[in-house]
PDB file of N, CA and C in Angstrom:
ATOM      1  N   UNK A   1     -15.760  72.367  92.329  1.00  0.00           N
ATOM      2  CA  UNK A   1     -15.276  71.014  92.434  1.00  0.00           C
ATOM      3  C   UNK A   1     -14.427  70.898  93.700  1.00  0.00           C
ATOM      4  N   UNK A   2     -14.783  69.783  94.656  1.00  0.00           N
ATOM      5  CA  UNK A   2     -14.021  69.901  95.483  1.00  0.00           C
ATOM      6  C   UNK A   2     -12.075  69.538  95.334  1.00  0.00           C
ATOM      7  N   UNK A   3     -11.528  70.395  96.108  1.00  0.00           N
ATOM      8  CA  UNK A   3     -10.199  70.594  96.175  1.00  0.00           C
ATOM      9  C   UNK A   3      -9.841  69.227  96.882  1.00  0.00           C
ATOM     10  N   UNK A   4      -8.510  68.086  96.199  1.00  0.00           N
ATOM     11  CA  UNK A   4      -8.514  67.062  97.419  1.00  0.00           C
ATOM     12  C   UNK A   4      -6.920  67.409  97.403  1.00  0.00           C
ATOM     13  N   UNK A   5      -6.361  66.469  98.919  1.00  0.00           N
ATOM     14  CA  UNK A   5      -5.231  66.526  98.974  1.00  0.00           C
ATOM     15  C   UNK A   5      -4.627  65.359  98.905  1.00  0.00           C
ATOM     16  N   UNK A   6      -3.526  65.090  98.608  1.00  0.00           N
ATOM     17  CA  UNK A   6      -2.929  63.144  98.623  1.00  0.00           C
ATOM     18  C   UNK A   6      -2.037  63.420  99.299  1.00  0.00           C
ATOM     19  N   UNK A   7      -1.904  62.072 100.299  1.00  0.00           N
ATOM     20  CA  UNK A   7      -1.187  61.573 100.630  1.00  0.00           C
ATOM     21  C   UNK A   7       0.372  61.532 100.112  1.00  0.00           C
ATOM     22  N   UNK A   8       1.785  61.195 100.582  1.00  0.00           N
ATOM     23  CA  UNK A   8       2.936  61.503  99.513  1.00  0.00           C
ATOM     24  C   UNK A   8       2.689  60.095  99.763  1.00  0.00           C
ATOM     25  N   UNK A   9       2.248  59.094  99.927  1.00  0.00           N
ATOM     26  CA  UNK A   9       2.146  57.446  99.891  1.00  0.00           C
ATOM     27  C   UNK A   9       1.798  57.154  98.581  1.00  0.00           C
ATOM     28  N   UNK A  10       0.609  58.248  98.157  1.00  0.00           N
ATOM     29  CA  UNK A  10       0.385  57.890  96.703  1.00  0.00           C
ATOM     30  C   UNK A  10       0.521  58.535  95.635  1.00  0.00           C
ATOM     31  N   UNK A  11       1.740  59.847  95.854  1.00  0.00           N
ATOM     32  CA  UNK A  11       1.904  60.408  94.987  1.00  0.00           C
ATOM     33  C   UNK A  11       2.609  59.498  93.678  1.00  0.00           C
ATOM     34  N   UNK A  12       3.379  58.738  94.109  1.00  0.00           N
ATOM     35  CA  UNK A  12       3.858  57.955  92.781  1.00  0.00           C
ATOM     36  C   UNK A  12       2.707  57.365  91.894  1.00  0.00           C
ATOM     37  N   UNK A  13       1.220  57.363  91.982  1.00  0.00           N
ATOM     38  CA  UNK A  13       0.528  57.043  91.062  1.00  0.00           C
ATOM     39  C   UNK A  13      -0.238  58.442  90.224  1.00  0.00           C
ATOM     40  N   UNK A  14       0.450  59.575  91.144  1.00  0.00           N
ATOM     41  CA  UNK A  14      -0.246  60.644  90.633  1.00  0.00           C
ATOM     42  C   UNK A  14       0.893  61.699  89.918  1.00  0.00           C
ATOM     43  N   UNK A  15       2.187  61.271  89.806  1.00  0.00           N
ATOM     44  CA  UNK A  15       3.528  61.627  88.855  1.00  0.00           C
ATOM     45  C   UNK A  15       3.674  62.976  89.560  1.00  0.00           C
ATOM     46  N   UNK A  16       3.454  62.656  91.537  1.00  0.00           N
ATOM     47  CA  UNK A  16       4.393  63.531  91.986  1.00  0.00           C
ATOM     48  C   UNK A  16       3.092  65.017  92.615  1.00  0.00           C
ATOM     49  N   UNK A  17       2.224  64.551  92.107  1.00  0.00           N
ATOM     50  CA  UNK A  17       1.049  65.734  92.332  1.00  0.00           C
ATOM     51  C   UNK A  17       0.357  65.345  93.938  1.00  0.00           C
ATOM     52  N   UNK A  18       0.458  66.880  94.604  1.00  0.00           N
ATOM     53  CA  UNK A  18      -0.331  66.117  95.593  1.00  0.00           C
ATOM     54  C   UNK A  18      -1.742  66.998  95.875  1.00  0.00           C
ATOM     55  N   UNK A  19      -2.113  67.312  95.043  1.00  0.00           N
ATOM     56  CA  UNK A  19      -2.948  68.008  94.668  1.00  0.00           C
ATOM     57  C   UNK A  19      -4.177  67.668  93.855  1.00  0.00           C
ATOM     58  N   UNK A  20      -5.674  67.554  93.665  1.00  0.00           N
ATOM     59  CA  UNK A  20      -6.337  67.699  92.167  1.00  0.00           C
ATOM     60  C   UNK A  20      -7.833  67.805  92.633  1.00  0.00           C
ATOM     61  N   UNK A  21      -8.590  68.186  91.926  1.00  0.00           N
ATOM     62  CA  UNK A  21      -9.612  68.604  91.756  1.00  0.00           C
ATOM     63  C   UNK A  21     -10.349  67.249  90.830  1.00  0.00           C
ATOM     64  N   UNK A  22     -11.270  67.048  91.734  1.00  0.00           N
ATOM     65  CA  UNK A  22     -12.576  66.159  91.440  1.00  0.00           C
ATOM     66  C   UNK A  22     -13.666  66.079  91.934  1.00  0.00           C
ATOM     67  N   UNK A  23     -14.730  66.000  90.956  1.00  0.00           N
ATOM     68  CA  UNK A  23     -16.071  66.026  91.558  1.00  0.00           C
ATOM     69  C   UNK A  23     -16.708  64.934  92.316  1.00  0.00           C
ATOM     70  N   UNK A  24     -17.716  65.631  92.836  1.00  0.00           N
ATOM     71  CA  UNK A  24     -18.355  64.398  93.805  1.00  0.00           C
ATOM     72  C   UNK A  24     -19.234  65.242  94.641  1.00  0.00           C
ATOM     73  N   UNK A  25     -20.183  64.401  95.553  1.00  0.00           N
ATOM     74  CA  UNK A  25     -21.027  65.291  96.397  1.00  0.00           C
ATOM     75  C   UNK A  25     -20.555  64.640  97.901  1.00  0.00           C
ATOM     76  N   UNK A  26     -20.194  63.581  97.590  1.00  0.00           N
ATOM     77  CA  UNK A  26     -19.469  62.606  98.772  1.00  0.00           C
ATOM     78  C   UNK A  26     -18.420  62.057  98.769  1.00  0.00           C
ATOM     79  N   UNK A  27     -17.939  61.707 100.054  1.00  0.00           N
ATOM     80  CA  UNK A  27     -16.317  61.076  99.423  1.00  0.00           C
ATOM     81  C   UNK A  27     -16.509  59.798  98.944  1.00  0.00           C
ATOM     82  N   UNK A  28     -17.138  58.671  98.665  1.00  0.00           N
ATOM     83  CA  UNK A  28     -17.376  57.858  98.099  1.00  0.00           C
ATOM     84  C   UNK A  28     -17.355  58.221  96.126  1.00  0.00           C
ATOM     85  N   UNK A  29     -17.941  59.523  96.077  1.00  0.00           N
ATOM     86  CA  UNK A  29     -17.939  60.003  94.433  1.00  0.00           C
ATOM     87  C   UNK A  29     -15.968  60.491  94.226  1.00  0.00           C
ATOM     88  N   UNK A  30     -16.237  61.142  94.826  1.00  0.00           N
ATOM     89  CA  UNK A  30     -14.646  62.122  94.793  1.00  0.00           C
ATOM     90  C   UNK A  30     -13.729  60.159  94.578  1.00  0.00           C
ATOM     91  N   UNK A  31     -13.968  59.660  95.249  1.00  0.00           N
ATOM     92  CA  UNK A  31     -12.542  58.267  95.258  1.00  0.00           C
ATOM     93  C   UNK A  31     -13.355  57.519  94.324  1.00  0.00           C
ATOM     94  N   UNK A  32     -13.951  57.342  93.399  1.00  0.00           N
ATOM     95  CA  UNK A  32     -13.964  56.394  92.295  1.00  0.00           C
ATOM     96  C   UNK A  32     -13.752  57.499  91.245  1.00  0.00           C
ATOM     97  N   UNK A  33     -14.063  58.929  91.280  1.00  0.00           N
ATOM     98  CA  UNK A  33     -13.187  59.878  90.490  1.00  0.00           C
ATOM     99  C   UNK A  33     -11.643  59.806  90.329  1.00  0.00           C
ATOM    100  N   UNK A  34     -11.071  59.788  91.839  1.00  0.00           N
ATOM    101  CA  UNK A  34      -9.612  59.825  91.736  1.00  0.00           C
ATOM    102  C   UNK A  34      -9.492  58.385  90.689  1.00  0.00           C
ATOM    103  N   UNK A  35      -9.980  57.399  91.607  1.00  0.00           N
ATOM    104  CA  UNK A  35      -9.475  56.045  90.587  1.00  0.00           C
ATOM    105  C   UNK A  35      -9.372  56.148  89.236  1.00  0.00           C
ATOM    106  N   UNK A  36     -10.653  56.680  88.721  1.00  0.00           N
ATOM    107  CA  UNK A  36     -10.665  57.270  86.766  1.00  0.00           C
ATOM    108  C   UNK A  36      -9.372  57.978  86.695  1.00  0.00           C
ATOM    109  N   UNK A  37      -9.031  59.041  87.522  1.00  0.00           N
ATOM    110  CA  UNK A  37      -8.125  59.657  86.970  1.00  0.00           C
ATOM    111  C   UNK A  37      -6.689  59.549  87.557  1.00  0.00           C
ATOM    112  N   UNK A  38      -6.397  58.471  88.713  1.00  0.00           N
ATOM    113  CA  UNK A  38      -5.287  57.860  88.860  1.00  0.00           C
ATOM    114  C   UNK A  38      -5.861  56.423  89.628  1.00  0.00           C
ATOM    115  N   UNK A  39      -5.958  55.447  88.300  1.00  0.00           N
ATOM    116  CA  UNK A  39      -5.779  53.746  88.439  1.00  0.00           C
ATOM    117  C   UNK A  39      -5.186  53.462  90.054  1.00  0.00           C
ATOM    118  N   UNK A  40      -5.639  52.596  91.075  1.00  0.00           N
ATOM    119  CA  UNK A  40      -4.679  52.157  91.504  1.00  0.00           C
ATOM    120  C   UNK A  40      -5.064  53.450  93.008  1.00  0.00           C
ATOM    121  N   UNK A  41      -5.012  54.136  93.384  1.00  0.00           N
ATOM    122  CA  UNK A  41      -5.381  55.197  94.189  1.00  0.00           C
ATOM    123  C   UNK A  41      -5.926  54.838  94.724  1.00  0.00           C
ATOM    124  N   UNK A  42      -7.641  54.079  94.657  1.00  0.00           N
ATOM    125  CA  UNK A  42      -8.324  53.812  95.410  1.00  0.00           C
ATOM    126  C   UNK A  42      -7.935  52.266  96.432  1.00  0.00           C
ATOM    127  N   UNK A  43      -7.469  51.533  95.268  1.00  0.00           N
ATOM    128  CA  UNK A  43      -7.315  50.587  96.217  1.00  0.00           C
ATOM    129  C   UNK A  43      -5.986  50.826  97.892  1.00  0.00           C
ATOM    130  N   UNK A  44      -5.038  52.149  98.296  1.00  0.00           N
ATOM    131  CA  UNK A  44      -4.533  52.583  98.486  1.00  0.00           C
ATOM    132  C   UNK A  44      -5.389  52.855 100.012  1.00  0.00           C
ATOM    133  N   UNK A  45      -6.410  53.866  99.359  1.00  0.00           N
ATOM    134  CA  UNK A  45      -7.069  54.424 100.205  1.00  0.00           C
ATOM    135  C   UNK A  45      -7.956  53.625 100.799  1.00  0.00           C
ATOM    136  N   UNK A  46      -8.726  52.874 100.298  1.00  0.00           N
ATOM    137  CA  UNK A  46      -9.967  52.656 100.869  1.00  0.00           C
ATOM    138  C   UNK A  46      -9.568  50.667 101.044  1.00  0.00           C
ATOM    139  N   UNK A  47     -10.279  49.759 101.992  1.00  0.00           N
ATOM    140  CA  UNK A  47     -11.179  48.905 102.098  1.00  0.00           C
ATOM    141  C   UNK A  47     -11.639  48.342 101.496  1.00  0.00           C
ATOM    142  N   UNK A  48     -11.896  47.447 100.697  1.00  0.00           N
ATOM    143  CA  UNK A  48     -13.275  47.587 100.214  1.00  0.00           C
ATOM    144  C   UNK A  48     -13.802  48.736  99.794  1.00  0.00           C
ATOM    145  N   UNK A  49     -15.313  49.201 100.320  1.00  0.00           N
ATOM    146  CA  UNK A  49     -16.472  50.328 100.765  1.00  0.00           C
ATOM    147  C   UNK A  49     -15.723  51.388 101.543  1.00  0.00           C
ATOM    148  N   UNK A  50     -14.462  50.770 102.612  1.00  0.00           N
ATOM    149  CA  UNK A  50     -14.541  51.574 103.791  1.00  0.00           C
ATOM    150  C   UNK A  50     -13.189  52.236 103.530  1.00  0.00           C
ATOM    151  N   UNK A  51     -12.854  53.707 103.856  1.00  0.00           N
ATOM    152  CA  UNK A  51     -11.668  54.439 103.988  1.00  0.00           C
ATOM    153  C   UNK A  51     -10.898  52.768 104.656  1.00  0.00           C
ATOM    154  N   UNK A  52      -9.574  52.944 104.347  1.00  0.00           N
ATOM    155  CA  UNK A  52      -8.580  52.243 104.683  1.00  0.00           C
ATOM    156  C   UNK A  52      -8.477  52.222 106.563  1.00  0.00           C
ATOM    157  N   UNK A  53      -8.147  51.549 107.614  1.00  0.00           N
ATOM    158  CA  UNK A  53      -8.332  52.134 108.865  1.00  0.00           C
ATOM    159  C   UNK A  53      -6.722  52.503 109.038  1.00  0.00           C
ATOM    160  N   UNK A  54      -6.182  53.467 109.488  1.00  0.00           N
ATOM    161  CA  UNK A  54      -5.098  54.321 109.730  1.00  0.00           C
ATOM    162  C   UNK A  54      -4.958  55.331 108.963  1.00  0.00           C
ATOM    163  N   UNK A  55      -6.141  55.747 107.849  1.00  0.00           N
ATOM    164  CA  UNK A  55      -6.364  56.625 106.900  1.00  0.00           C
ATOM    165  C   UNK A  55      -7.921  57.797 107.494  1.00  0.00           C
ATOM    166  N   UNK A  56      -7.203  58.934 107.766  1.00  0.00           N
ATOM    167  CA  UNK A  56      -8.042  59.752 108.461  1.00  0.00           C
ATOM    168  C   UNK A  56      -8.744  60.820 107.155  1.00  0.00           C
ATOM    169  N   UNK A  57      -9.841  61.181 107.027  1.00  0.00           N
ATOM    170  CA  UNK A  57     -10.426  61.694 106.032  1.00  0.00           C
ATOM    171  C   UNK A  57     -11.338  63.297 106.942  1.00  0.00           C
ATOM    172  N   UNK A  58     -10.059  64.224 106.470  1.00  0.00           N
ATOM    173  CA  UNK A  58     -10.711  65.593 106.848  1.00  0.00           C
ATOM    174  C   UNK A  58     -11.325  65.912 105.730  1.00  0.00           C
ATOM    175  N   UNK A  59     -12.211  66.927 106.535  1.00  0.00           N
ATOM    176  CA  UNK A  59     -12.895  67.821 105.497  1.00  0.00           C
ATOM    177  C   UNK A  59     -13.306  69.143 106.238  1.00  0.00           C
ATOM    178  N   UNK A  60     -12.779  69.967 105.195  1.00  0.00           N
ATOM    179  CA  UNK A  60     -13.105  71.727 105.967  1.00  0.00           C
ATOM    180  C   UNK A  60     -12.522  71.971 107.066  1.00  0.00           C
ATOM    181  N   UNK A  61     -11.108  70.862 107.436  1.00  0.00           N
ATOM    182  CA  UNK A  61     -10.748  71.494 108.631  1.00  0.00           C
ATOM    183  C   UNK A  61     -11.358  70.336 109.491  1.00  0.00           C
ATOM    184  N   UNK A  62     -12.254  69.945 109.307  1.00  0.00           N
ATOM    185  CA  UNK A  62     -12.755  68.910 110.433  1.00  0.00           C
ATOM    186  C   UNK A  62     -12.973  67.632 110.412  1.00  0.00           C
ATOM    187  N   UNK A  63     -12.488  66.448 111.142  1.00  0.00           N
ATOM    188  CA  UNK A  63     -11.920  64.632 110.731  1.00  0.00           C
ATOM    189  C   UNK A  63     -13.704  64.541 110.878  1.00  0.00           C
ATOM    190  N   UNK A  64     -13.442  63.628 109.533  1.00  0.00           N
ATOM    191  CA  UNK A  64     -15.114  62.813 109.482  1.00  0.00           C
ATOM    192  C   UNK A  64     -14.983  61.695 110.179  1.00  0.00           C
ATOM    193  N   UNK A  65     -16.303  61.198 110.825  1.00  0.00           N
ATOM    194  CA  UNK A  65     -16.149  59.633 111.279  1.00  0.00           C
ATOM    195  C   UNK A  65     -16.897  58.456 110.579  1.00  0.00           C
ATOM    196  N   UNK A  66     -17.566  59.415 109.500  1.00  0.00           N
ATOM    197  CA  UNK A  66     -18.580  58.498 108.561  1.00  0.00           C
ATOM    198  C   UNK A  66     -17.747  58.123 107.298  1.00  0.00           C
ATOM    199  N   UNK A  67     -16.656  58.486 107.373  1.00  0.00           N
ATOM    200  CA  UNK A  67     -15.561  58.115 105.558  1.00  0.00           C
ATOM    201  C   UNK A  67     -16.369  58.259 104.265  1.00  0.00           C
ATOM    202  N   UNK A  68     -17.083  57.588 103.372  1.00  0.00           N
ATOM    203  CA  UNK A  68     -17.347  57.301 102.277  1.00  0.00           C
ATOM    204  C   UNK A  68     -18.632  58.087 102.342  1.00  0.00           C
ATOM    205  N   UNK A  69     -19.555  57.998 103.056  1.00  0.00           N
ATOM    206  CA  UNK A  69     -20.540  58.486 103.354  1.00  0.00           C
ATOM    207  C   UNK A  69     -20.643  59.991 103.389  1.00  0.00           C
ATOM    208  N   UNK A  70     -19.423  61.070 103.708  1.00  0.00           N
ATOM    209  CA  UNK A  70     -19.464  62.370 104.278  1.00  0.00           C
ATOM    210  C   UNK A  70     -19.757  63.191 103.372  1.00  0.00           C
ATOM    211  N   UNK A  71     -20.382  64.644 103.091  1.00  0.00           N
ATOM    212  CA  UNK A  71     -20.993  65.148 102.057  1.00  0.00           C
ATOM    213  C   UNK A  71     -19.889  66.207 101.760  1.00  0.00           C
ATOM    214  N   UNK A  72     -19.962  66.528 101.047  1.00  0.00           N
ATOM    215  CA  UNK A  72     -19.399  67.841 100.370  1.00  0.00           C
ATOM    216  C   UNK A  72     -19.942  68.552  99.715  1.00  0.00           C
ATOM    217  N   UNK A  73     -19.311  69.553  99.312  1.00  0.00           N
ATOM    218  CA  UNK A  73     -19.738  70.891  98.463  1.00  0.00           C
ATOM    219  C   UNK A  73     -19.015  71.485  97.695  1.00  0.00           C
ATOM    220  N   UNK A  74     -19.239  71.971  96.800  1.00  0.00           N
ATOM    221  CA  UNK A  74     -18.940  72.777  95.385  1.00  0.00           C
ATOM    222  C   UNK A  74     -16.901  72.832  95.929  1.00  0.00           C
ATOM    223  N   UNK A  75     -17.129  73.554  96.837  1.00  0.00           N
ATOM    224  CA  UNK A  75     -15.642  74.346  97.351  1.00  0.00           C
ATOM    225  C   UNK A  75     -15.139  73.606  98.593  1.00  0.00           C
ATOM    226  N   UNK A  76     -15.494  72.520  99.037  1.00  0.00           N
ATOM    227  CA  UNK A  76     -15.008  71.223  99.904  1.00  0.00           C
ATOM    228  C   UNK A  76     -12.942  71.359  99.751  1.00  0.00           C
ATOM    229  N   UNK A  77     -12.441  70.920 100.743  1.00  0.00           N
ATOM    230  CA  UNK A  77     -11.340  70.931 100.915  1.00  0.00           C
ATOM    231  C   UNK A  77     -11.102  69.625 101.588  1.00  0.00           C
ATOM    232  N   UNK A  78     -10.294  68.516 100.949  1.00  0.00           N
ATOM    233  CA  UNK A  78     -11.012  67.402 101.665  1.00  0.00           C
ATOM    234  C   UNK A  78      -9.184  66.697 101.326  1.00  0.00           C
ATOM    235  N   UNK A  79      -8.490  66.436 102.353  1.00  0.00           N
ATOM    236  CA  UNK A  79      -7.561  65.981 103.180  1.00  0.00           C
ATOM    237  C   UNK A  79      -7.800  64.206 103.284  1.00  0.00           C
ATOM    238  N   UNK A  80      -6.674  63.350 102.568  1.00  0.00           N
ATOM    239  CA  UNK A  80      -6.542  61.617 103.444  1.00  0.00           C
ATOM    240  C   UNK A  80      -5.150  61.732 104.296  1.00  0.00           C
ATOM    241  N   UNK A  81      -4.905  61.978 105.054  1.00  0.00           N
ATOM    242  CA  UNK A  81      -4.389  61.611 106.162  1.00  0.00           C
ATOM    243  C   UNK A  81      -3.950  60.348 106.383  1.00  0.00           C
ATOM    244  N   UNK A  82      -2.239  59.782 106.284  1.00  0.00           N
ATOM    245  CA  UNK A  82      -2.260  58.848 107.194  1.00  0.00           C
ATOM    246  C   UNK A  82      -2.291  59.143 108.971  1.00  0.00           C
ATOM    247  N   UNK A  83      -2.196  57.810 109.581  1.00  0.00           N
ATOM    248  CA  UNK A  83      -2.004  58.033 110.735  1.00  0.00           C
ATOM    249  C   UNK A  83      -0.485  57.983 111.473  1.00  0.00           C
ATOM    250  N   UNK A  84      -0.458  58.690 112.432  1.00  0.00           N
ATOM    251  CA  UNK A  84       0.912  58.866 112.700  1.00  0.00           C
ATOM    252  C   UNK A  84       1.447  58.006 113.900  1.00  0.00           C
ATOM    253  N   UNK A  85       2.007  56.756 113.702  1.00  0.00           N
ATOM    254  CA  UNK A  85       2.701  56.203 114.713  1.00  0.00           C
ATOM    255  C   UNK A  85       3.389  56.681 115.598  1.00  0.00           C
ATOM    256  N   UNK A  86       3.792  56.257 116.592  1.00  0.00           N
ATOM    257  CA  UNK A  86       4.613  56.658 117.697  1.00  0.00           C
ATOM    258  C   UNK A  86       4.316  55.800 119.106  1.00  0.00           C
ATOM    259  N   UNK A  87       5.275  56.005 119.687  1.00  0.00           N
ATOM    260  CA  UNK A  87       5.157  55.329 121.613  1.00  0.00           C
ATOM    261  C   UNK A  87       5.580  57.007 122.287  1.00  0.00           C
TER     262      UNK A  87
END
């Protein structure tokens, strides 16, 4: 099952966890999983359809540019990222 990581933006819907394990073969499966198992999460993350824009979605170490669409695997390590302001 892939491994995900949260954001601390939305740990208050997840009672502090930034951590959990959910299935999926894509990140589109994995985020209507999180939603089942923390309400409220998805609308956070995503758009609509689309990752949220200032919300970066690694996986394995490496930023996807396809969001919802990107595949995974059994042992996936899969990172939402905000983005980091600055001048």
């Amino acid at each position: 099952m892939p491994d995900i990581w949260l954001p601390i933006a939305t740990q208050h819907l997840t009672n502090g966890k930034h951590r959990t394990y959910i299935e999926g073969s894509n990140v589109a499966q994995v985020m209507d999983g999180l939603d089942k198992k923390y309400p409220g999460l998805k609308a956070l993350l995503c758009d609509g359809n689309d990752i949220t824009p200032g919300i970066a979605v690694i996986i394995d170490g490496e930023v996807t540019n396809i969001g919802m669409l990107a595949n995974l695997d059994e042992k996936s390590e899969v990172h939402f990222l905000p983005a980091i302001g600055g001048g």
